[in-house]
Protein backbone atom coordinates (compact mmCIF):
# COMPACT_ATOMS: atom_id res chain seq x y z
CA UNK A 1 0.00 0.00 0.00
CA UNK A 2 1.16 3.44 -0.84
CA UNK A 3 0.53 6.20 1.19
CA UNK A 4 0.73 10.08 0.26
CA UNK A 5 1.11 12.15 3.27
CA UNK A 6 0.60 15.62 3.64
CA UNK A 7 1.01 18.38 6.43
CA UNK A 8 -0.78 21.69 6.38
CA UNK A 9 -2.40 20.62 2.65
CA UNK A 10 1.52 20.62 1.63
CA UNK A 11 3.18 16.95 0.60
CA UNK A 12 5.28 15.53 3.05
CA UNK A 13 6.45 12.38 1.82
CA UNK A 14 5.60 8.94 0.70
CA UNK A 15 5.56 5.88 2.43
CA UNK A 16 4.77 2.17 1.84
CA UNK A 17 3.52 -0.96 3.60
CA UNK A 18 3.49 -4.10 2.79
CA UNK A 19 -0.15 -6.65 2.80
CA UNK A 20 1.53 -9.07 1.96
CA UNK A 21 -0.30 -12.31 3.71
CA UNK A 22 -3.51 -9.97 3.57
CA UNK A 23 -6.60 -11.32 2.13
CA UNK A 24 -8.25 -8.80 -0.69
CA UNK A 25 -11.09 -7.55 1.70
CA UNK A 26 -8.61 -7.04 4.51
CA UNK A 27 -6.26 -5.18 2.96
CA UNK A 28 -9.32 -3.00 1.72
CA UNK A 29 -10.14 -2.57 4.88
CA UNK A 30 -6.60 -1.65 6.28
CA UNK A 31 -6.38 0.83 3.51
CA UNK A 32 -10.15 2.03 4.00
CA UNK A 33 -9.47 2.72 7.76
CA UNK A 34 -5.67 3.50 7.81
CA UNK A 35 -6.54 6.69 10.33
CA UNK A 36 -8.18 4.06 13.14
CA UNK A 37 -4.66 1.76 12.79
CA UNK A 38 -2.36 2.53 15.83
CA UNK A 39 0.26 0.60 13.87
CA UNK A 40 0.28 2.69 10.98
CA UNK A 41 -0.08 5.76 12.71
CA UNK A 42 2.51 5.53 14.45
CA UNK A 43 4.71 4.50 11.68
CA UNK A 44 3.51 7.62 9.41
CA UNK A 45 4.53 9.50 12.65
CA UNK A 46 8.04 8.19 12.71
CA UNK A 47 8.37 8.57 8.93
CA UNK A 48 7.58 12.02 9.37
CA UNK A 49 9.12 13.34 12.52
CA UNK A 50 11.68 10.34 13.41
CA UNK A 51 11.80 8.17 16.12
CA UNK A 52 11.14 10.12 19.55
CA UNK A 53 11.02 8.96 22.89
């Protein structure tokens, strides 16, 4: 899945993730609902503003 990420309506980056092992339908869903994913949150986070503690 390929994500386009933006910050203040500007482009911020691109970022990827891999459904591999994903059925159709849940992968729809994963990229349906990627907002309500802690996971994937939290990596967008990181891609965007590094690691922080």
């Amino acid at each position: 899945m390929r994500v386009q990420l933006y910050y203040q309506n500007e482009p911020a980056g691109v970022t990827t993730f891999n459904l591999h092992g994903y059925t159709r339908s849940e992968a729809e869903d994963v990229a349906r609902n990627v907002h309500k994913n802690a996971y994937l949150m939290k990596e967008i986070d990181e891609y965007l503003w590094g690691e922080s503690e």
